[in-house]
Every structure is written in structure tokens, then in C-alpha cells.
N, C-alpha and C. Protein backbone atom coordinates (compact mmCIF):
# COMPACT_ATOMS: atom_id res chain seq x y z
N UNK A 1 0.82 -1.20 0.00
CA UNK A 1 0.00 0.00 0.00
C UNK A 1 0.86 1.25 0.00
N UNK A 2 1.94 1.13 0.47
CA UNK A 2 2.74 2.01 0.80
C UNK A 2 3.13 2.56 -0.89
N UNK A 3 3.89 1.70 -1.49
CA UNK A 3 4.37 1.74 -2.84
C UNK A 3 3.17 2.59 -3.44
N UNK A 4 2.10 1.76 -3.69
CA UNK A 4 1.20 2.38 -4.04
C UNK A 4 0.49 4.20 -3.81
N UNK A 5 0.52 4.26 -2.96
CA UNK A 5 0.43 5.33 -2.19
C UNK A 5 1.41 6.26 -2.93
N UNK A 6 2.86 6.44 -2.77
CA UNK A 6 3.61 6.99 -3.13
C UNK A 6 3.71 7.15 -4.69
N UNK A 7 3.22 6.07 -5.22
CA UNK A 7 3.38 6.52 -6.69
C UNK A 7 2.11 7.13 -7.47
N UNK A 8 1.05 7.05 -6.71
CA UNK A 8 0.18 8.12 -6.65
C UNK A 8 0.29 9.55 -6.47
N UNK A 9 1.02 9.92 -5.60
CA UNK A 9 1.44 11.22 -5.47
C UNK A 9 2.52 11.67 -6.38
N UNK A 10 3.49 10.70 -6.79
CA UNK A 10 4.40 11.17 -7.23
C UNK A 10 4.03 11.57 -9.29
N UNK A 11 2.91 10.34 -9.26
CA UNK A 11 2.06 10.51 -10.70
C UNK A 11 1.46 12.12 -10.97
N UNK A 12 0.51 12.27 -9.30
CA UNK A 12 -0.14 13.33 -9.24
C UNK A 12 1.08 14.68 -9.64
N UNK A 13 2.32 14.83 -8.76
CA UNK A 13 2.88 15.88 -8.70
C UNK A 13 3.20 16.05 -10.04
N UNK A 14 3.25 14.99 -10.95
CA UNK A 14 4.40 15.41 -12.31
C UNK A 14 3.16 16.20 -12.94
N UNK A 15 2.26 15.47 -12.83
CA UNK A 15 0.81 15.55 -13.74
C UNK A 15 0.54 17.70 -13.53
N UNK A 16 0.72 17.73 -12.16
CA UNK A 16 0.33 19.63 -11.62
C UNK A 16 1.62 19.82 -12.44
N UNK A 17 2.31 19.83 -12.48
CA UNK A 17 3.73 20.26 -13.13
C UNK A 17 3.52 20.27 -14.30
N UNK A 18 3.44 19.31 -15.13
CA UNK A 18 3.04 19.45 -16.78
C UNK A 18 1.73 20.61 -17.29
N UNK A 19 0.47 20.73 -15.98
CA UNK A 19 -0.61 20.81 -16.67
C UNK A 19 0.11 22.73 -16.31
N UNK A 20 0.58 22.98 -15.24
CA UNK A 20 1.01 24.14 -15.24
C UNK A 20 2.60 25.06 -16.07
N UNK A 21 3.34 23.93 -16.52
CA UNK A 21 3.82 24.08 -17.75
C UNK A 21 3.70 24.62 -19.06
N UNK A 22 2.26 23.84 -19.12
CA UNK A 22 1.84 24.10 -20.67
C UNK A 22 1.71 22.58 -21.18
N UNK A 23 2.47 21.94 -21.08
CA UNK A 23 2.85 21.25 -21.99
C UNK A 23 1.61 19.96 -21.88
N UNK A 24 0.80 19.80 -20.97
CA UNK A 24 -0.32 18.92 -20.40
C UNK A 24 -1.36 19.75 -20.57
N UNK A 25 -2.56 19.93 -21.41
CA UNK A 25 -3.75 20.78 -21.05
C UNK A 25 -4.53 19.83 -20.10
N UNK A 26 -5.57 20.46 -19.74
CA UNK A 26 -6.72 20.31 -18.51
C UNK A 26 -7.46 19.11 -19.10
N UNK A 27 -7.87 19.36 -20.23
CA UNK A 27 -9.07 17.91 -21.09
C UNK A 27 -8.57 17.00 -20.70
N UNK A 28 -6.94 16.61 -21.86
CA UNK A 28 -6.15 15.53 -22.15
C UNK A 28 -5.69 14.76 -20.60
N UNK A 29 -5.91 15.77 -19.38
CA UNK A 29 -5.07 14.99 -17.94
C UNK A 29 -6.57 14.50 -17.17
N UNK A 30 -7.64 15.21 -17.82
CA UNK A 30 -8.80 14.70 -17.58
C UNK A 30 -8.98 12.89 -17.73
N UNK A 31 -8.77 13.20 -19.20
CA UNK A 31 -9.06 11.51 -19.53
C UNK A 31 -8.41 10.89 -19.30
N UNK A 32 -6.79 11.36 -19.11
CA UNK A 32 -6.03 10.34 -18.39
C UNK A 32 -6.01 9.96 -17.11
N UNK A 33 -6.77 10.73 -16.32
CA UNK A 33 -7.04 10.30 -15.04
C UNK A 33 -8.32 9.37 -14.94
N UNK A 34 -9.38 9.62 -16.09
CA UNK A 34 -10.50 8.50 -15.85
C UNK A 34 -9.96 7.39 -16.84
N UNK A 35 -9.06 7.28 -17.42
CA UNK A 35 -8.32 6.02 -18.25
C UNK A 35 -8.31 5.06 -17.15
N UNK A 36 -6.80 5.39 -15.93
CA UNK A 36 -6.52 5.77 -15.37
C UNK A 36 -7.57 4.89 -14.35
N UNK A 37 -8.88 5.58 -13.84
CA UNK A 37 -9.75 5.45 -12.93
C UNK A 37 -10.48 3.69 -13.73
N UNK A 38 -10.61 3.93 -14.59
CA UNK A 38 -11.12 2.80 -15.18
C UNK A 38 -10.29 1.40 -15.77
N UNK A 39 -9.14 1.76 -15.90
CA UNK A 39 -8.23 0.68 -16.33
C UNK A 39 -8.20 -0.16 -14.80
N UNK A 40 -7.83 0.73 -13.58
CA UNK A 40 -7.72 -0.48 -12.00
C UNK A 40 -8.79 -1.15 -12.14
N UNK A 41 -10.11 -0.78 -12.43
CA UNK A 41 -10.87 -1.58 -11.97
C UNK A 41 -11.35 -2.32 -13.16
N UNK A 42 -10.62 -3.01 -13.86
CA UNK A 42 -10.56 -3.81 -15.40
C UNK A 42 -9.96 -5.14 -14.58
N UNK A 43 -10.49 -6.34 -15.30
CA UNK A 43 -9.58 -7.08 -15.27
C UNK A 43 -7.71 -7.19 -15.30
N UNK A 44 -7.23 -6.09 -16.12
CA UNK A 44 -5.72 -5.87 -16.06
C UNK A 44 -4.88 -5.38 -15.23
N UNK A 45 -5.45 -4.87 -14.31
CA UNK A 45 -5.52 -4.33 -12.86
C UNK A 45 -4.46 -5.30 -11.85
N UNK A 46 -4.93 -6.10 -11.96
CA UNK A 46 -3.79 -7.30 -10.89
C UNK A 46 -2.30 -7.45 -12.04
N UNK A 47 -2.21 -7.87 -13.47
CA UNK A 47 -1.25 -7.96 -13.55
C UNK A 47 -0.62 -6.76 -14.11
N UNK A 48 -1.00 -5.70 -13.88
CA UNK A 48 -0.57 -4.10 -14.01
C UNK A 48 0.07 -4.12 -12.65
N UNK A 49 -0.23 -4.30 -11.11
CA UNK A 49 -0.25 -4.15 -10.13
C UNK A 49 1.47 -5.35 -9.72
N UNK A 50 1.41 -6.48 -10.21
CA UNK A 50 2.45 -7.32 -10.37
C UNK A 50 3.41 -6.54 -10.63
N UNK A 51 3.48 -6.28 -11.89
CA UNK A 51 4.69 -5.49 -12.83
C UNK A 51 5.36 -4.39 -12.20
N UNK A 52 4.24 -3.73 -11.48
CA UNK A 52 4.70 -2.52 -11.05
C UNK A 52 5.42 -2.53 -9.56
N UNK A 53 4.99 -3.83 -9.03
CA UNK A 53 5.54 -3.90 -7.60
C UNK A 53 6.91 -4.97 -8.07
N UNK A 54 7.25 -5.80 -9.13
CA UNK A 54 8.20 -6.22 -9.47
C UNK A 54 9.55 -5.30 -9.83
N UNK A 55 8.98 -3.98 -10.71
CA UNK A 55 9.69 -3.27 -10.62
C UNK A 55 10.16 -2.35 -9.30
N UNK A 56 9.44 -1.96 -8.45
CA UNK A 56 9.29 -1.63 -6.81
C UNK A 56 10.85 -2.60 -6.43
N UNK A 57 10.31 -3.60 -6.20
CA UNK A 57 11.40 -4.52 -6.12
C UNK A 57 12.80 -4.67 -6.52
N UNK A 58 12.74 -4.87 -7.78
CA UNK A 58 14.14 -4.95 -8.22
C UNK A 58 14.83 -3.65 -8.11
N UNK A 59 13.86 -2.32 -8.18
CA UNK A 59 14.99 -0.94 -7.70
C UNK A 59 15.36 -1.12 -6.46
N UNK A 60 14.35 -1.57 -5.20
CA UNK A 60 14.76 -1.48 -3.90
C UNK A 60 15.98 -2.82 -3.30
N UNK A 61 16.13 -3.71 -4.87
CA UNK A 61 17.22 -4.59 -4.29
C UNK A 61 18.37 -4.08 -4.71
N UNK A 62 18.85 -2.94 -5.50
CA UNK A 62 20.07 -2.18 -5.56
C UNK A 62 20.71 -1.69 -4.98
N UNK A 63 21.69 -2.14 -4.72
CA UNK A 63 22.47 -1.59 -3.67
C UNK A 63 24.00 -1.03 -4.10
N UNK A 64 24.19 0.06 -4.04
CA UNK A 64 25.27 0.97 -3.99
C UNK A 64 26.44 0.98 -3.27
């Protein structure tokens, strides 16, 4: 949840950044947020959710 959590915000922050840029208008971050809202709750949802915590993973097993 945690992961999750965080890459929510961190989605959100780029998203205020682009749309106040310019370079993101208001419509286009619209639909990508109900894409977005509607793709989790799709069947593709769990192995979207895999991938993304696999990758979670393999960055947090790097070690420097």
C-alpha cells in the first residue's frame, strides 16, 4: 500500500507540473485520469499491479 500510495502522489505531482507548464492541457489529464480510474478496476488491474511492484522490487534490491 505504501508503494502504491507513493506513486500516486508522485504521478499526481508530475501531472500539476506538466498541466502548469503548458505542456499537459486540462481535457487531455482529464481523460487520463479516468483512463486511469477505469483501467484499475478492469480485469488488467492485478497484472498491471504485479509489474509494477516487481519493478518496486528490483529498484529497492540495488544496492550501492
Amino acid at each position: 500500500m505504501a508503494i502504491s500510495l507513493s506513486v500516486v502522489v508522485l504521478l499526481g505531482i508530475i501531472m500539476v507540473v506538466m498541466i502548469r507548464s503548458g505542456s499537459l492541457k486540462g481535457g487531455p489529464s482529464i481523460v487520463a485520469v479516468l483512463f486511469g480510474f477505469f483501467l484499475a478496476s478492469s480485469g488488467m488491474a492485478p497484472s498491471i499491479n504485479r509489474f509494477l511492484t516487481s519493478i518496486a522490487d528490483t529498484i529497492n534490491d540495488i544496492s550501492f
